[in-house]
C-alpha atoms as a PDB file:
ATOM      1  CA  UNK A   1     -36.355 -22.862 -36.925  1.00  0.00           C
ATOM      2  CA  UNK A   2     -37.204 -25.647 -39.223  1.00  0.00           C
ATOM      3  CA  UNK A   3     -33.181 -25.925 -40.768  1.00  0.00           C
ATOM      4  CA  UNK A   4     -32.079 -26.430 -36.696  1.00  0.00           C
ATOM      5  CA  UNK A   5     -34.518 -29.253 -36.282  1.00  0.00           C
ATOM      6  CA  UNK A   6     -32.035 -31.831 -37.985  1.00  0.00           C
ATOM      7  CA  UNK A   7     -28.978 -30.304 -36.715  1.00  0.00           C
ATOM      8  CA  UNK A   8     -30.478 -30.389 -32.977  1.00  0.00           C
ATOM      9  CA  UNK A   9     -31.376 -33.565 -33.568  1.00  0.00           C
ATOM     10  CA  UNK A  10     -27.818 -34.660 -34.969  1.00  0.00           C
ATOM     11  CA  UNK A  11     -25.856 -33.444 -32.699  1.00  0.00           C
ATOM     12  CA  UNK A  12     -28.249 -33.465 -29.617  1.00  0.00           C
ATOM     13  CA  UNK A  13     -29.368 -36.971 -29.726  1.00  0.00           C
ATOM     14  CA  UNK A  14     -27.763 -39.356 -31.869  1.00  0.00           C
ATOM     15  CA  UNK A  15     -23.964 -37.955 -31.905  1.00  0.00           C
ATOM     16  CA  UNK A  16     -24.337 -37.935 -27.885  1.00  0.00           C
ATOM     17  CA  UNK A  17     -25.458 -41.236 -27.774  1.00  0.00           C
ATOM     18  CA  UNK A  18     -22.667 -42.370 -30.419  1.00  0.00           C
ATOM     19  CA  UNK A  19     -20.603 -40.401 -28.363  1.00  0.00           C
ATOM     20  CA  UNK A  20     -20.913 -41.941 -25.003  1.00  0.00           C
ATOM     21  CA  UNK A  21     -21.348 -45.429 -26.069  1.00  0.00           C
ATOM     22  CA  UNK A  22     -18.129 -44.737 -27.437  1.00  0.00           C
ATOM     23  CA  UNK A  23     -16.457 -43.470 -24.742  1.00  0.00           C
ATOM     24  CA  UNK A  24     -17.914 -45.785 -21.712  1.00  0.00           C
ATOM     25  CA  UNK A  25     -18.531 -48.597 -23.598  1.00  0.00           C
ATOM     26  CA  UNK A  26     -21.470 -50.780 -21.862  1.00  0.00           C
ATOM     27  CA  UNK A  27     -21.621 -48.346 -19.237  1.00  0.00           C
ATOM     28  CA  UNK A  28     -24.132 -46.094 -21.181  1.00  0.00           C
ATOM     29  CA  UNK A  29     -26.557 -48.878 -22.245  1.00  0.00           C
ATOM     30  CA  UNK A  30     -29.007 -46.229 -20.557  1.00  0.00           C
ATOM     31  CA  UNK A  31     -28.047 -43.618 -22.837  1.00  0.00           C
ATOM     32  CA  UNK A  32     -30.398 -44.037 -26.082  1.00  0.00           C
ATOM     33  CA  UNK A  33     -31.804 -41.582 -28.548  1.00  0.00           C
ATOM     34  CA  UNK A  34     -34.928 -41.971 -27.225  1.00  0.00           C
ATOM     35  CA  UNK A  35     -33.845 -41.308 -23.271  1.00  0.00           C
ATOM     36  CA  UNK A  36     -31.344 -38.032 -24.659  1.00  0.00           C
ATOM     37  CA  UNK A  37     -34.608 -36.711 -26.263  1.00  0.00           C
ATOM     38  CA  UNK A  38     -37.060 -37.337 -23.536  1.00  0.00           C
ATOM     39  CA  UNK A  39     -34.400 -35.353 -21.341  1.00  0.00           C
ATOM     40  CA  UNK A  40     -34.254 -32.082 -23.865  1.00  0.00           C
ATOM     41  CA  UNK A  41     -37.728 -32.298 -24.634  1.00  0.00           C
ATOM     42  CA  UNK A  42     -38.552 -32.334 -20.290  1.00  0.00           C
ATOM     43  CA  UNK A  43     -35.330 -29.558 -19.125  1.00  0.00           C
ATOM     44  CA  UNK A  44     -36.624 -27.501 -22.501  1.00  0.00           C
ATOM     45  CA  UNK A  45     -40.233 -27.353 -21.442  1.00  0.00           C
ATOM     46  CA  UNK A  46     -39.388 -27.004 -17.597  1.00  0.00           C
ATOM     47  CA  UNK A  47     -36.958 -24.186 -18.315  1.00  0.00           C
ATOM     48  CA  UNK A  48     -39.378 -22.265 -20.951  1.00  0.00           C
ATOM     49  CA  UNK A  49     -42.218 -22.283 -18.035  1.00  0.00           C
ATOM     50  CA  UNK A  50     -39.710 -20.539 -15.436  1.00  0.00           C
ATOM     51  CA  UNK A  51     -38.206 -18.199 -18.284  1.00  0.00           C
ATOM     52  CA  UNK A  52     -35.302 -20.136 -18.791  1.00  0.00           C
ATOM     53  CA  UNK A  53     -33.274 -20.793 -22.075  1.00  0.00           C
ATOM     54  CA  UNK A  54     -33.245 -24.010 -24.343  1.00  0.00           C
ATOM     55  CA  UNK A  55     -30.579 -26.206 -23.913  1.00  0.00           C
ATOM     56  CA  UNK A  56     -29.424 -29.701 -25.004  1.00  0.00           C
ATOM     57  CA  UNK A  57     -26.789 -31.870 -24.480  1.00  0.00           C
ATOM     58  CA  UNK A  58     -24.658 -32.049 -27.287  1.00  0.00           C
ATOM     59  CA  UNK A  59     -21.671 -34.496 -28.360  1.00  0.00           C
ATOM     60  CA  UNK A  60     -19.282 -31.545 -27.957  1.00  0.00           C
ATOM     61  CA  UNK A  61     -19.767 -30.367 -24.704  1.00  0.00           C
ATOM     62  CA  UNK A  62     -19.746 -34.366 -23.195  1.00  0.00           C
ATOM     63  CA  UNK A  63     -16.586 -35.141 -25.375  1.00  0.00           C
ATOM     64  CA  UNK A  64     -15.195 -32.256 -23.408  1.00  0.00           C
ATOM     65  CA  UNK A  65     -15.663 -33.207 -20.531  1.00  0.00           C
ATOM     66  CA  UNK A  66     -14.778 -36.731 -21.387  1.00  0.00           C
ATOM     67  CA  UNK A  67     -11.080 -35.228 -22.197  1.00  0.00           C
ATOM     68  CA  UNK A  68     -10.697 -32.512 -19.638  1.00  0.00           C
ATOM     69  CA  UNK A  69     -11.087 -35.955 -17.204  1.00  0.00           C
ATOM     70  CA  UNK A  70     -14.389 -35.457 -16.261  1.00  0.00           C
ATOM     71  CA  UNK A  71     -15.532 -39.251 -16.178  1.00  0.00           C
ATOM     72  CA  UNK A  72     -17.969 -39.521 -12.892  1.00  0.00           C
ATOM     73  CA  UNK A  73     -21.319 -37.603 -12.380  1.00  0.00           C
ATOM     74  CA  UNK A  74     -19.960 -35.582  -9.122  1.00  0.00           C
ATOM     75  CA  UNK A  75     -18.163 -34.140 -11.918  1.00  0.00           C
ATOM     76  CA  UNK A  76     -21.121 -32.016 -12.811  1.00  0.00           C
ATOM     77  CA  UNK A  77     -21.713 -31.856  -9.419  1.00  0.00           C
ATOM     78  CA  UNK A  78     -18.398 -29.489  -9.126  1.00  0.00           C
ATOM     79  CA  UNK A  79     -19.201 -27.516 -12.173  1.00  0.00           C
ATOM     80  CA  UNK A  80     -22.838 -26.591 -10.865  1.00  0.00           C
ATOM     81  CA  UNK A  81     -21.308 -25.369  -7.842  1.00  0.00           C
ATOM     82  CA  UNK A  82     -18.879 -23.324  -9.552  1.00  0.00           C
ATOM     83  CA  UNK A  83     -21.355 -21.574 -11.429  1.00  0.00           C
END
């Protein structure tokens, strides 16, 4: 558990905020490392009440959808209602 404390932190927080200040520019002056791990640390402990599993958000997953033309939020709107 400790050794995935700095990775989840790398590539949770600060890569995704790198990442998306990268990507939209001035767009995500709302997306900061403190905001990304505000957001894990609320969906983690929400989810782990109602038997859920962890999750985070992760530089991979939003350079994905970044590429795969995903650049609005009704874009995750779709994907929810897929699943």
């Amino acid at each position: 558990v400790i050794a995935q404390l700095p990775l989840t932190f790398g590539n949770s927080v600060v890569a995704t905020a790198d990442v998306e200040r990268t990507y939209f520019g001035t767009r995500a002056a709302r997306v900061t490392p403190n905001r990304l791990a505000a957001s894990i640390a609320i969906s983690n402990t929400a989810s782990g009440f109602i038997g859920g599993l962890p999750l985070c958000h992760g530089a991979g997953g939003a350079t994905a959808h970044f590429r795969l033309g995903a650049r609005r939020a009704v874009a995750t709107f779709f994907a929810g209602a897929m699943l």
